[in-house]
PDB file of N, CA and C in Angstrom:
ATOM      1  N   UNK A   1       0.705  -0.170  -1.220  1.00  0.00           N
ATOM      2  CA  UNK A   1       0.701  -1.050  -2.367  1.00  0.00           C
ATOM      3  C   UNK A   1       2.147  -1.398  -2.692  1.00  0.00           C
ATOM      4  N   UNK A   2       2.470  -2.757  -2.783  1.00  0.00           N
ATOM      5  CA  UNK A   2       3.847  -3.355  -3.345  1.00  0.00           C
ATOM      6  C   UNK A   2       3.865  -3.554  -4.579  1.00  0.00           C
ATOM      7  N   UNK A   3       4.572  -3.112  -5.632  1.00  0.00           N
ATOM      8  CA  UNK A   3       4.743  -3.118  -7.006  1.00  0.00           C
ATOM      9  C   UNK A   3       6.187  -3.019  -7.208  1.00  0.00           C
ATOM     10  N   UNK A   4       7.204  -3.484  -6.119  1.00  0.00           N
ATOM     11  CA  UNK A   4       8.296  -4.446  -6.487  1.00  0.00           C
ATOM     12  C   UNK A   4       8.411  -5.231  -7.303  1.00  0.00           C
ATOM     13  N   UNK A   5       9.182  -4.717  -8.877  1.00  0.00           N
ATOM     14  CA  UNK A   5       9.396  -6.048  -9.896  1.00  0.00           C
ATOM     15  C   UNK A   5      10.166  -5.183 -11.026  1.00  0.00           C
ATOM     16  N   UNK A   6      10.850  -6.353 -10.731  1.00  0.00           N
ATOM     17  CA  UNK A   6      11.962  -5.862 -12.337  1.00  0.00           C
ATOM     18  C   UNK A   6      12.013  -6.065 -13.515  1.00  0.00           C
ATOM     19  N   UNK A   7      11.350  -5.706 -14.231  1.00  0.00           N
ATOM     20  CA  UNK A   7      11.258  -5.645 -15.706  1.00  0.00           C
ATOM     21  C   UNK A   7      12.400  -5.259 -16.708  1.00  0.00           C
ATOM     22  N   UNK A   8      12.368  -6.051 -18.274  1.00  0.00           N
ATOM     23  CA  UNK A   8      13.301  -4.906 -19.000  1.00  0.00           C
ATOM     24  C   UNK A   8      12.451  -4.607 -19.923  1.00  0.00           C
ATOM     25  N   UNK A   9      11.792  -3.377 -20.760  1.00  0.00           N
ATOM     26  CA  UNK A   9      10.742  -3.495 -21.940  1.00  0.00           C
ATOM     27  C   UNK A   9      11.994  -3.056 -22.896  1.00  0.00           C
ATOM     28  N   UNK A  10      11.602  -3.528 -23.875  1.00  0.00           N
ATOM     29  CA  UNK A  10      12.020  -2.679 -25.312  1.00  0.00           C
ATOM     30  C   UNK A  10      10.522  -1.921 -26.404  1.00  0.00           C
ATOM     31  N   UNK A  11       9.978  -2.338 -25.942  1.00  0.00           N
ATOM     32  CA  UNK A  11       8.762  -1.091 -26.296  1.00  0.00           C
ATOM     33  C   UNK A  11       9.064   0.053 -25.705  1.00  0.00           C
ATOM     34  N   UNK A  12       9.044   1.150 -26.319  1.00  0.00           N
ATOM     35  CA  UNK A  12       9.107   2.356 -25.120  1.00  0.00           C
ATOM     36  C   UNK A  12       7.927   2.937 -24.905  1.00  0.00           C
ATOM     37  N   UNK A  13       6.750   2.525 -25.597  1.00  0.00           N
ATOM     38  CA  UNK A  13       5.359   3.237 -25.403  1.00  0.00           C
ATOM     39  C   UNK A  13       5.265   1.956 -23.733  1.00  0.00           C
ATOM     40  N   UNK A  14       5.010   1.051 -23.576  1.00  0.00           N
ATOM     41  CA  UNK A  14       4.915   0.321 -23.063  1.00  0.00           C
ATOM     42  C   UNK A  14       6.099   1.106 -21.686  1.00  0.00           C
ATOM     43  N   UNK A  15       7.391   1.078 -21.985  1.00  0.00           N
ATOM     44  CA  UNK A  15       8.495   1.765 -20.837  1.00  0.00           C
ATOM     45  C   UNK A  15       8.053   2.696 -20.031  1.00  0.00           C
ATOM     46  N   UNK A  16       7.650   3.492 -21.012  1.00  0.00           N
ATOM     47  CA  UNK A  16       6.975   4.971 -20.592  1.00  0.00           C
ATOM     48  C   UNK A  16       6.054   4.819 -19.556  1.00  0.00           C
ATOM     49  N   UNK A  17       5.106   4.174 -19.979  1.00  0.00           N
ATOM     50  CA  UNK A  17       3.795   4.001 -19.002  1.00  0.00           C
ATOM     51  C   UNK A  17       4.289   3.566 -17.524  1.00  0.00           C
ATOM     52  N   UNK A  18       5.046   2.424 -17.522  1.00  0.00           N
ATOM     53  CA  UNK A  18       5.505   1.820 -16.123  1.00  0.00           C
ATOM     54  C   UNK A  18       6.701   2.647 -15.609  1.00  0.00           C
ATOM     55  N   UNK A  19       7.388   3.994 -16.642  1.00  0.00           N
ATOM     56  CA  UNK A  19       7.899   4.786 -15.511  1.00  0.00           C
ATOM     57  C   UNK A  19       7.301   6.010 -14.779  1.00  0.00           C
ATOM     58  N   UNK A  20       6.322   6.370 -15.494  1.00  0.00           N
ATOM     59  CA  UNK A  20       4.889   7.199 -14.936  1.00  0.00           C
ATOM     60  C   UNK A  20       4.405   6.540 -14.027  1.00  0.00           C
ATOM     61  N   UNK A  21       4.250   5.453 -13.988  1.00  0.00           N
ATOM     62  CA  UNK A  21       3.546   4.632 -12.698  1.00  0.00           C
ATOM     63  C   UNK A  21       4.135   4.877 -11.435  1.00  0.00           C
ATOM     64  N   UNK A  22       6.344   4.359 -11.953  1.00  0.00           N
ATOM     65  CA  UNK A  22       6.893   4.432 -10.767  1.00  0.00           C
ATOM     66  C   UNK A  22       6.884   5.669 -10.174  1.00  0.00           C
ATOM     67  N   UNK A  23       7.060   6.829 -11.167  1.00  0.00           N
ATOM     68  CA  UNK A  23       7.720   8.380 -11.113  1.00  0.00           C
ATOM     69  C   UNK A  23       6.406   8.424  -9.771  1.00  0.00           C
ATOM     70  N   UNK A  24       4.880   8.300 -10.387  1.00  0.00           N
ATOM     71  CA  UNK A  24       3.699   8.417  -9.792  1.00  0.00           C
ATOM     72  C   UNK A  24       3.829   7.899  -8.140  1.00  0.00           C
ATOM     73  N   UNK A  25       4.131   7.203  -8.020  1.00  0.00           N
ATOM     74  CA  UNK A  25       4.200   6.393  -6.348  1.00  0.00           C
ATOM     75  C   UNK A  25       5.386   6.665  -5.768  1.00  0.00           C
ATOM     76  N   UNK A  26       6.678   7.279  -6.563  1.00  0.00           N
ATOM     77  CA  UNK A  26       7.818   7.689  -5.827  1.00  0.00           C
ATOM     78  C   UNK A  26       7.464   9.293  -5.544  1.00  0.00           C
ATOM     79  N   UNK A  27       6.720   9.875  -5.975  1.00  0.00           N
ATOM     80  CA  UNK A  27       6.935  11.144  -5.764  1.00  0.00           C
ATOM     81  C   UNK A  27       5.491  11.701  -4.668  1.00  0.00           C
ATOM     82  N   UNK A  28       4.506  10.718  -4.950  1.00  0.00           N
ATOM     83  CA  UNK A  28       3.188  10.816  -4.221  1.00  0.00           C
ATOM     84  C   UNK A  28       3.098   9.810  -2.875  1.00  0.00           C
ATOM     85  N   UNK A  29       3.814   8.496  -2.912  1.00  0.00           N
ATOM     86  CA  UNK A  29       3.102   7.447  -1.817  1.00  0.00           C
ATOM     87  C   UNK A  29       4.495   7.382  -0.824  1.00  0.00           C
ATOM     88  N   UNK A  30       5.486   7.630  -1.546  1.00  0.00           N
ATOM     89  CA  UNK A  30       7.021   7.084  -1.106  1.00  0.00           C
ATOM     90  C   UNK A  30       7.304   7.572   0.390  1.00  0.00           C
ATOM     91  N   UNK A  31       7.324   7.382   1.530  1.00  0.00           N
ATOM     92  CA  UNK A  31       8.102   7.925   2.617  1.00  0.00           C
ATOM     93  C   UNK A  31       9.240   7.594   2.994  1.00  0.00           C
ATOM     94  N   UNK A  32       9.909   8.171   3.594  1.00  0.00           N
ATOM     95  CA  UNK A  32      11.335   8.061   3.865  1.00  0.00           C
ATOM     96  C   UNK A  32      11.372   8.034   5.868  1.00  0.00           C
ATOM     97  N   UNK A  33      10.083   7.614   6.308  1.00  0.00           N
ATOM     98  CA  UNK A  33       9.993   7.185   7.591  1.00  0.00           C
ATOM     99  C   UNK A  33       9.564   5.888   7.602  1.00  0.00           C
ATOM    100  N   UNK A  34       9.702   5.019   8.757  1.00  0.00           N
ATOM    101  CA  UNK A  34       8.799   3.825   8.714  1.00  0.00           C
ATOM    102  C   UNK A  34       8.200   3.852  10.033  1.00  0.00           C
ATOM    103  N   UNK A  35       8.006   4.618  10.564  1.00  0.00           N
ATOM    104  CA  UNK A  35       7.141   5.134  11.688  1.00  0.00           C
ATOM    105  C   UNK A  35       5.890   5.582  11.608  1.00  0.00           C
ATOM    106  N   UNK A  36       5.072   5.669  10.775  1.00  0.00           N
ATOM    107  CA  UNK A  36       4.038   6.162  10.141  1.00  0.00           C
ATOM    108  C   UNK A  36       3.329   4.510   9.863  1.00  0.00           C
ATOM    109  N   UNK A  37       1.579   5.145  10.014  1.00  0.00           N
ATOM    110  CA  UNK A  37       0.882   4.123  10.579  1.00  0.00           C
ATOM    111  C   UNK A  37      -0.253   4.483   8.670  1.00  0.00           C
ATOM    112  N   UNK A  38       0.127   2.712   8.486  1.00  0.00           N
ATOM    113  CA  UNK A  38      -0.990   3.060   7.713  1.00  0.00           C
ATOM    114  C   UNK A  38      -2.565   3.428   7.299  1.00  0.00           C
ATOM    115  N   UNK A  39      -2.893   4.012   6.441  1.00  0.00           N
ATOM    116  CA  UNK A  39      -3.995   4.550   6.349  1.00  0.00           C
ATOM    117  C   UNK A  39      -4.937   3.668   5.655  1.00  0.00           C
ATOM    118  N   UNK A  40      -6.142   4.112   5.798  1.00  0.00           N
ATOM    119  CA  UNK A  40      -7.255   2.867   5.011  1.00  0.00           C
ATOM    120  C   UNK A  40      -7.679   2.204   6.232  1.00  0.00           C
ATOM    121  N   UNK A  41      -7.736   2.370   7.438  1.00  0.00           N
ATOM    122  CA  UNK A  41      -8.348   1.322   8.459  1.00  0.00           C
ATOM    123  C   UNK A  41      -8.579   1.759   9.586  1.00  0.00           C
ATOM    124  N   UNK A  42      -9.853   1.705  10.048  1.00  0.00           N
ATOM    125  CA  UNK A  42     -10.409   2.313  11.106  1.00  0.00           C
ATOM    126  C   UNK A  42      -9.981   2.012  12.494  1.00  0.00           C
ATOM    127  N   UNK A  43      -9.231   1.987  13.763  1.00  0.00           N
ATOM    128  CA  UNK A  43      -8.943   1.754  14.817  1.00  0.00           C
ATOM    129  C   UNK A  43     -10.161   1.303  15.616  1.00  0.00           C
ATOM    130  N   UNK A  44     -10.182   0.290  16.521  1.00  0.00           N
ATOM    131  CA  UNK A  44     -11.127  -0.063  17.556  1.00  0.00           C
ATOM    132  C   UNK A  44     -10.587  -0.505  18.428  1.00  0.00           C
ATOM    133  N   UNK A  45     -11.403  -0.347  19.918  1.00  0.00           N
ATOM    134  CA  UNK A  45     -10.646  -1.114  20.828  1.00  0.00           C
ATOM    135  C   UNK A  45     -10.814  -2.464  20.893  1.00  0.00           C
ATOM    136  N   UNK A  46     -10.482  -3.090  21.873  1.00  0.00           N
ATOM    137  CA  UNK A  46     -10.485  -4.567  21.936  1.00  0.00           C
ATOM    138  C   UNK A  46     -11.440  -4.971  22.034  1.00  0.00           C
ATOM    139  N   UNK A  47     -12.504  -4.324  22.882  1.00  0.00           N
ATOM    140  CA  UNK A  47     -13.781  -4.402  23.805  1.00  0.00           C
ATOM    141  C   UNK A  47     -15.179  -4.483  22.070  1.00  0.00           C
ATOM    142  N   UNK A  48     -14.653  -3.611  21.575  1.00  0.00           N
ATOM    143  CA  UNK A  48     -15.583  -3.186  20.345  1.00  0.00           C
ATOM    144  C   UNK A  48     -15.882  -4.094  19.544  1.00  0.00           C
ATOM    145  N   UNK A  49     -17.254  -3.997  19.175  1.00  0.00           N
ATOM    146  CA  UNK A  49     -17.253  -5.207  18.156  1.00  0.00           C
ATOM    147  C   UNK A  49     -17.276  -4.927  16.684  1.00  0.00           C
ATOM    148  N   UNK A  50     -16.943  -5.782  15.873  1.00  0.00           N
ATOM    149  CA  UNK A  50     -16.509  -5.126  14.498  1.00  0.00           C
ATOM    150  C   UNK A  50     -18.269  -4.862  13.944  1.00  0.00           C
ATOM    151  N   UNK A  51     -18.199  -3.703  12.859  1.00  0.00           N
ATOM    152  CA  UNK A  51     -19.314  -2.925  12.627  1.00  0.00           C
ATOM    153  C   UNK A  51     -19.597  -4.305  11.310  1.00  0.00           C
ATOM    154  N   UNK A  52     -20.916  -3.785  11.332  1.00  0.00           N
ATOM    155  CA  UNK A  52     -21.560  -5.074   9.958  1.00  0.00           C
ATOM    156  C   UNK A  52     -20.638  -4.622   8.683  1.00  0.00           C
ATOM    157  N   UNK A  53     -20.370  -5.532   7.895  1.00  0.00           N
ATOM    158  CA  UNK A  53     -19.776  -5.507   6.606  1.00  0.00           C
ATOM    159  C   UNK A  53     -18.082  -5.311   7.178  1.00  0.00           C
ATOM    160  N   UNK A  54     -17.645  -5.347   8.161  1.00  0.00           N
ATOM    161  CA  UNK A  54     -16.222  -5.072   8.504  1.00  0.00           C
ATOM    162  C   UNK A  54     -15.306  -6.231   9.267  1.00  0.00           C
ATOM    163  N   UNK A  55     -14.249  -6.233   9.158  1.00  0.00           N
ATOM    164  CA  UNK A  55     -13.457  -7.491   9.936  1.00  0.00           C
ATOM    165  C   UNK A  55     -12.727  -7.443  10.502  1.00  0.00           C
ATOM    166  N   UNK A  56     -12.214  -7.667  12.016  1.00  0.00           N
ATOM    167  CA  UNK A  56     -11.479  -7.444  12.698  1.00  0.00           C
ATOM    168  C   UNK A  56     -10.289  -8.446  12.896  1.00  0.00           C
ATOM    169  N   UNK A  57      -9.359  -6.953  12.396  1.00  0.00           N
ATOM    170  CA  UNK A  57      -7.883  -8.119  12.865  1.00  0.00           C
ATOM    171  C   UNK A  57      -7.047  -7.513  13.616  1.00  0.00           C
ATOM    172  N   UNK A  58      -5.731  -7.916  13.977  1.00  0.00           N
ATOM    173  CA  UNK A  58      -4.855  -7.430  14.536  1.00  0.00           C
ATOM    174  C   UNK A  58      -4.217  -6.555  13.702  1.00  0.00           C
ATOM    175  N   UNK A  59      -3.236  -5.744  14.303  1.00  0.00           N
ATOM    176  CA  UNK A  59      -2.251  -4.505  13.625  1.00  0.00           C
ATOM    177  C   UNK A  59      -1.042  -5.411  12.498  1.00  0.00           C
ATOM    178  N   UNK A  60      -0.390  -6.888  13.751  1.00  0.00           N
ATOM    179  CA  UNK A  60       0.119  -7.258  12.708  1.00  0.00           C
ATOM    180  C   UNK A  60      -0.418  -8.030  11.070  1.00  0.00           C
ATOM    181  N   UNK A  61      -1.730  -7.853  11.469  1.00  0.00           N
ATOM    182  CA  UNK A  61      -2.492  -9.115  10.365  1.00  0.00           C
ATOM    183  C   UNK A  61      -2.889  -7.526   9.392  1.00  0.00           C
ATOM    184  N   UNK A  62      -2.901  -6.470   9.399  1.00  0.00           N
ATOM    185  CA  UNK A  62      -3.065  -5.935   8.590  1.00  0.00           C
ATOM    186  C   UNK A  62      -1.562  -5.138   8.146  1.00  0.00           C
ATOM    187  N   UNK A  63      -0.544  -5.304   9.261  1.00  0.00           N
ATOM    188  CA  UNK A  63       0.590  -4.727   8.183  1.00  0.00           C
ATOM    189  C   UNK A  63       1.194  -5.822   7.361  1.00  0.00           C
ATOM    190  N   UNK A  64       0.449  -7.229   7.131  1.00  0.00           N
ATOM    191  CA  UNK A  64       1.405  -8.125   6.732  1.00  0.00           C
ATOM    192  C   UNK A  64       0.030  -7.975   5.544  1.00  0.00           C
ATOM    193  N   UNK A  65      -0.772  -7.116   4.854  1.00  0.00           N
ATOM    194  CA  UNK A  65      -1.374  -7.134   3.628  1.00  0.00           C
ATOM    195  C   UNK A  65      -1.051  -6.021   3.308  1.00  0.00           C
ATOM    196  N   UNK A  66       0.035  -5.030   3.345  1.00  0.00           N
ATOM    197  CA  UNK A  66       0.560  -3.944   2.401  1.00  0.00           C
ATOM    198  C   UNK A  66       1.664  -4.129   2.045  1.00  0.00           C
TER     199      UNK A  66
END
């Protein structure tokens, strides 16, 4: 998930929340590799046909939606 954006609040109830968010995804989602394959998507071969309710794309057509 991309949640790149720069904000300034002067609410701090409002501050608070969106630095819990960041604190939340820097300390839980954050890697410090980019070698690592994302998760959420089932692998198939070429030959395979996509299962009902599912859609088949390429590796680059799904790293260009995270």
């Amino acid at each position: 998930m991309n949640r790149d954006a720069s904000l300034v609040f002067e609410d701090a109830k409002l501050a608070k929340y969106f630095a819990e968010v960041f604190d939340h995804d820097w300390n839980s989602l954050a890697s410090d590799s980019i070698d690592i394959m994302p998760t959420g998507a089932e692998l198939a071969t070429t030959a395979e046909a996509a299962l009902p309710g599912y859609t088949k794309i390429s590796v680059e057509e799904y790293l260009e939606t995270l």
